[in-house]
Structure formats: C-alpha cells, structure tokens
C-alpha atoms as a PDB file:
ATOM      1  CA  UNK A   1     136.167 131.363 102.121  1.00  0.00           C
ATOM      2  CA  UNK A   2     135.796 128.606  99.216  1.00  0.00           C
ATOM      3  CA  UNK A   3     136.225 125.935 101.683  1.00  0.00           C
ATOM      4  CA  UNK A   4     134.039 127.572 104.077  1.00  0.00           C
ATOM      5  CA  UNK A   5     130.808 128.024 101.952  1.00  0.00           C
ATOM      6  CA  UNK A   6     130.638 124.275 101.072  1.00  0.00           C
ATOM      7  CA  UNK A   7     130.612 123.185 104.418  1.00  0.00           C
ATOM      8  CA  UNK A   8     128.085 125.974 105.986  1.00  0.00           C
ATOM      9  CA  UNK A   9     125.666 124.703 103.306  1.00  0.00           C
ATOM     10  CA  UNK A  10     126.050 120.869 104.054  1.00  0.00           C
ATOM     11  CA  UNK A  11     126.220 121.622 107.622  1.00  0.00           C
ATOM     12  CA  UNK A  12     122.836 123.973 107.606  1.00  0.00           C
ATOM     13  CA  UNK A  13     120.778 120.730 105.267  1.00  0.00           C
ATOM     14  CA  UNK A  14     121.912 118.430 107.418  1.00  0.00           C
ATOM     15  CA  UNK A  15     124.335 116.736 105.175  1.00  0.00           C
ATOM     16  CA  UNK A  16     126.993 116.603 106.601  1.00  0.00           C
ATOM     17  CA  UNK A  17     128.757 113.677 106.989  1.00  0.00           C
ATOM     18  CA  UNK A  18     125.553 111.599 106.923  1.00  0.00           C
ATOM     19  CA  UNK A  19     126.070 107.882 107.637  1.00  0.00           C
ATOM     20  CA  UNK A  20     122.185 106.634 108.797  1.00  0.00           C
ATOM     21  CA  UNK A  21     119.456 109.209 109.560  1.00  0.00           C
ATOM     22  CA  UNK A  22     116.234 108.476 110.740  1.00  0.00           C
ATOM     23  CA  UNK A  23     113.010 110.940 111.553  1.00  0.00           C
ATOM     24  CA  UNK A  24     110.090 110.822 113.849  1.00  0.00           C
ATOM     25  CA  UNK A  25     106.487 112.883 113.571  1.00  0.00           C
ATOM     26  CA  UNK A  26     103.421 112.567 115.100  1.00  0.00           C
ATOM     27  CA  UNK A  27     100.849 112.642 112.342  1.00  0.00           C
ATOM     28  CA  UNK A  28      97.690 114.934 112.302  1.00  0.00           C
ATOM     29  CA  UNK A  29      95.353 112.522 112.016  1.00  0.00           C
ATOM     30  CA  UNK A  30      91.860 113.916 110.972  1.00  0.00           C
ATOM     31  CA  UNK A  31      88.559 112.256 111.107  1.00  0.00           C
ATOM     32  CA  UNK A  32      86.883 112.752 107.458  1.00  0.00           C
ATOM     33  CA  UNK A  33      83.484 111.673 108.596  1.00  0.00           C
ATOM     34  CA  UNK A  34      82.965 108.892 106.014  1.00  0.00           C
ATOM     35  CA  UNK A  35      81.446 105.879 107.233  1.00  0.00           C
ATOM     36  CA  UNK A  36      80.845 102.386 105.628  1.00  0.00           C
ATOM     37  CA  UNK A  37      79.119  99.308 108.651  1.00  0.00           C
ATOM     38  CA  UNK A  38      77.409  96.086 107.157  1.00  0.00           C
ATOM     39  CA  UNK A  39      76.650  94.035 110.405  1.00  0.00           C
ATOM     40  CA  UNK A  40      75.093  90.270 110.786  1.00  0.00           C
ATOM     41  CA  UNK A  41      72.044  90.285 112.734  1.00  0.00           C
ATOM     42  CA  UNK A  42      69.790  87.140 113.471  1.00  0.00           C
ATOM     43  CA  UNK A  43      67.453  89.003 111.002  1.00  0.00           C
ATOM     44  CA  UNK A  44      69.656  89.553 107.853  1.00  0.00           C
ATOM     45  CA  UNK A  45      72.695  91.281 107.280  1.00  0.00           C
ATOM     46  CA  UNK A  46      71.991  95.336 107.801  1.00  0.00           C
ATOM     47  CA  UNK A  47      74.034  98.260 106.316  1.00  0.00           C
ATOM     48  CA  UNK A  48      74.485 101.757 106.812  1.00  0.00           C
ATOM     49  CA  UNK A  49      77.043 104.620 105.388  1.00  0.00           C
ATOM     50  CA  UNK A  50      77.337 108.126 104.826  1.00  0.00           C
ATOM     51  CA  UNK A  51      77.635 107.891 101.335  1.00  0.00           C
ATOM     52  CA  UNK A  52      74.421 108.224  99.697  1.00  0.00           C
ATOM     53  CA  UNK A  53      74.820 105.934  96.788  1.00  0.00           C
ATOM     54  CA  UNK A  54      75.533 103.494  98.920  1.00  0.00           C
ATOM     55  CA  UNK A  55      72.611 103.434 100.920  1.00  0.00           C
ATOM     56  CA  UNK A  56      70.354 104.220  97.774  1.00  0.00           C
ATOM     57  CA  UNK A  57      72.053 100.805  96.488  1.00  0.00           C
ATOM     58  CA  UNK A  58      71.297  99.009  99.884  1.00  0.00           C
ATOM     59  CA  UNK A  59      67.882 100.395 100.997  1.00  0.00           C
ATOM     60  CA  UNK A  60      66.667  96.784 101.333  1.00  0.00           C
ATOM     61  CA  UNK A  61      69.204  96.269 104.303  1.00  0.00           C
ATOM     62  CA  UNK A  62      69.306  99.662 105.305  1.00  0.00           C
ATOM     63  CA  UNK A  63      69.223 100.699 109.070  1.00  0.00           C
ATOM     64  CA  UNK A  64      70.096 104.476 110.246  1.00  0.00           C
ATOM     65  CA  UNK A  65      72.358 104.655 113.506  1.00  0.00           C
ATOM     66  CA  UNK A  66      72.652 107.031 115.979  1.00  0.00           C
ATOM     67  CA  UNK A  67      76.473 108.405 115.499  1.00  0.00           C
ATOM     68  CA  UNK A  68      78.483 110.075 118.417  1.00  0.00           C
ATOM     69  CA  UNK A  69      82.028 111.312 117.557  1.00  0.00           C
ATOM     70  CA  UNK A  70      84.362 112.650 120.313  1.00  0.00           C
ATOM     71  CA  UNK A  71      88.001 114.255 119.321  1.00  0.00           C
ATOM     72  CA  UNK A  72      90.076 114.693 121.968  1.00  0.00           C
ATOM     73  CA  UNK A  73      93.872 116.774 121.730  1.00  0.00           C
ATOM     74  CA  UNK A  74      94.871 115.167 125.753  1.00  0.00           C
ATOM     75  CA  UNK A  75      98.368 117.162 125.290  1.00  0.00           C
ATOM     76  CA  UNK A  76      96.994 120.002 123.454  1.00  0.00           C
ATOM     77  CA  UNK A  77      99.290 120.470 120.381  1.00  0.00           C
ATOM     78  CA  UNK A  78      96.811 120.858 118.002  1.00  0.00           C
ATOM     79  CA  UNK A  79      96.454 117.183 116.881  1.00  0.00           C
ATOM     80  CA  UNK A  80      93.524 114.943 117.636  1.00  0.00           C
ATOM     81  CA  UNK A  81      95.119 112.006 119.937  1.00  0.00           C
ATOM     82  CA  UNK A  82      91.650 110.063 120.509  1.00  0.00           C
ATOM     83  CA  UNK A  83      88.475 109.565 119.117  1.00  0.00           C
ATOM     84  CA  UNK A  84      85.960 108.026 120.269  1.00  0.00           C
ATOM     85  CA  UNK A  85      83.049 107.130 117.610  1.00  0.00           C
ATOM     86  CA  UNK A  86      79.852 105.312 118.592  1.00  0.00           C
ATOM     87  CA  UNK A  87      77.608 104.118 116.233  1.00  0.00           C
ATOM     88  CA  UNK A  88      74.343 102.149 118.438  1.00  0.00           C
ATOM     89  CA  UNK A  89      71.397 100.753 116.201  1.00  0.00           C
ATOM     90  CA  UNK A  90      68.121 100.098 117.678  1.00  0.00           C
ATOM     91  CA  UNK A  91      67.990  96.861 119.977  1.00  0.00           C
ATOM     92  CA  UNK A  92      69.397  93.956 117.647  1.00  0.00           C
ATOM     93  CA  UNK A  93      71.410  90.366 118.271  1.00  0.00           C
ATOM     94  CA  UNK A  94      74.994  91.426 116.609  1.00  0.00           C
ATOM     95  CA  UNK A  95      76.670  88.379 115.338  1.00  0.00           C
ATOM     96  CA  UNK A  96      79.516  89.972 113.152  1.00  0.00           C
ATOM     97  CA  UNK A  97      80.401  93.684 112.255  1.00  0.00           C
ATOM     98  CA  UNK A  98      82.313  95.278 109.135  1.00  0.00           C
ATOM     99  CA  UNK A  99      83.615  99.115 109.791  1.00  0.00           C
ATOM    100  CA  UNK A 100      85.358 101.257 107.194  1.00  0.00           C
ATOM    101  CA  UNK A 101      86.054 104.813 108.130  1.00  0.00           C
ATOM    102  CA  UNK A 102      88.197 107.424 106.659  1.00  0.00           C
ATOM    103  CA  UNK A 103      90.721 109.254 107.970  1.00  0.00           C
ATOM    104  CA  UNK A 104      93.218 112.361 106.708  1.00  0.00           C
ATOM    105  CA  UNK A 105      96.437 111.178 107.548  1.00  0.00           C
ATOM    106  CA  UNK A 106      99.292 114.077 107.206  1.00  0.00           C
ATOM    107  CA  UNK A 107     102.895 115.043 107.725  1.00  0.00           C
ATOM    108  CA  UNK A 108     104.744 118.373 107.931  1.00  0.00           C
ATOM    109  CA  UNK A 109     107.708 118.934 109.516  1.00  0.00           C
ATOM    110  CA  UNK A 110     110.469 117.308 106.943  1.00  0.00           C
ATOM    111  CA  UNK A 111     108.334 115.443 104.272  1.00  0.00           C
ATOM    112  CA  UNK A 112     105.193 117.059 103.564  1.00  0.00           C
ATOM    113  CA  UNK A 113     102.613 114.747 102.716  1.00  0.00           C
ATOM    114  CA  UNK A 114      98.990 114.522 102.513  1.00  0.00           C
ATOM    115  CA  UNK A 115      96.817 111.074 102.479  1.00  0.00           C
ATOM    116  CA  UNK A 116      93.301 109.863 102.609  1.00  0.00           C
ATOM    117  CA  UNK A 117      94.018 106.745 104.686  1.00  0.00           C
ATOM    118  CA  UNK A 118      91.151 104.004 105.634  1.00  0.00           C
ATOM    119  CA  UNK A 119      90.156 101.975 108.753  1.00  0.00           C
ATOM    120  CA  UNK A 120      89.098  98.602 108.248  1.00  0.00           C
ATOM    121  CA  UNK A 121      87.742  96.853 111.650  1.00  0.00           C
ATOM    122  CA  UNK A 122      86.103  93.242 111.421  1.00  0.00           C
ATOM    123  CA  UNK A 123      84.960  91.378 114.081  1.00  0.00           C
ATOM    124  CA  UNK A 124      82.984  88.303 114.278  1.00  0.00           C
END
C-alpha cells in the first residue's frame, strides 16, 4: 500500500516517468474591438481609431470608416476560427496602410492563461 500510493499519484499528474512532454491547444481567440489605421493617401496621411483620445489628438487627419466585423466558429466548438474585418473609407488613392487591432488571446485546458495580444499589419 506504501508503494502503491506514490505511484497512483505520479501516474494520475502525469508524472510518471516523464522524459519530454509536449502540449497542444487551440486558443480562444477574441476580437476586443480596438482599432488603431493611419493610411497614406495622395492627400495627406489620414487616421482613424476607436480610442477617443486618439482621434481627439488627430482630428486634423481624422477620417471615420465604415467597419464590418464577421466571427465565424466553421467547426463549432465555441471558438472564433475567422474573422473577417473591413474597414472602407470614402473613395481615396491608398498608397500605404498601418493596422493595429487587439485581440484576447487565452488558454485553458493545462496552463490557464489570459493575454491582451496585438495585430500589427503594414503594407506599403
């Protein structure tokens, strides 16, 4: 029974005998809805966010978009596996775009963690 205990408890955590051990989880992922875009235009450079200092600090430059956000769970476990997000300004000549957007990035299953995580997407 002494012997026995030990090795129930090591068995049952997983710890038992434990040479390399590696884990896999698909992250919930949640959009936070927090937005920064500063594009180039052949007019200026233009900004936009949904954080209202921000766009009380660029009002010069400021132009409003019209925002479409899609989640989509395609295997229906709960977790979002696309989004789609569509920001479209009135008719302008893009030469470069900045994007920052937020996102919740979490874990549950074995290590339970909780992040704010951001999205940084340049193109020129």
């Amino acid at each position: 029974v002494i012997l026995l205990i030990p090795a129930v408890v090591a068995f049952y955590t997983r710890n038992f005998w434990v040479n390399e051990l590696s884990y896999s989880e698909q992250p919930d992922v949640a959009f936070k809805y927090k937005m920064l875009a500063l594009m180039g235009t052949d007019d200026g450079t233009k900004a936009w966010s949904t954080y209202s200092y921000f766009n009380t600090l660029s009002q010069d430059i400021l132009s409003v978009p019209s925002v479409s956000v899609l989640e989509t769970d395609s295997n229906y476990d709960g977790k979002t596996d696309i989004l789609n997000l569509t920001l479209s300004w009135p008719a302008t000549t893009v030469q470069s775009v900045q994007f920052l957007a937020v996102f919740q990035y979490s874990l549950s299953d074995v290590c339970e963690l909780v992040m704010d995580t951001p999205l940084f997407i340049q193109k020129t």
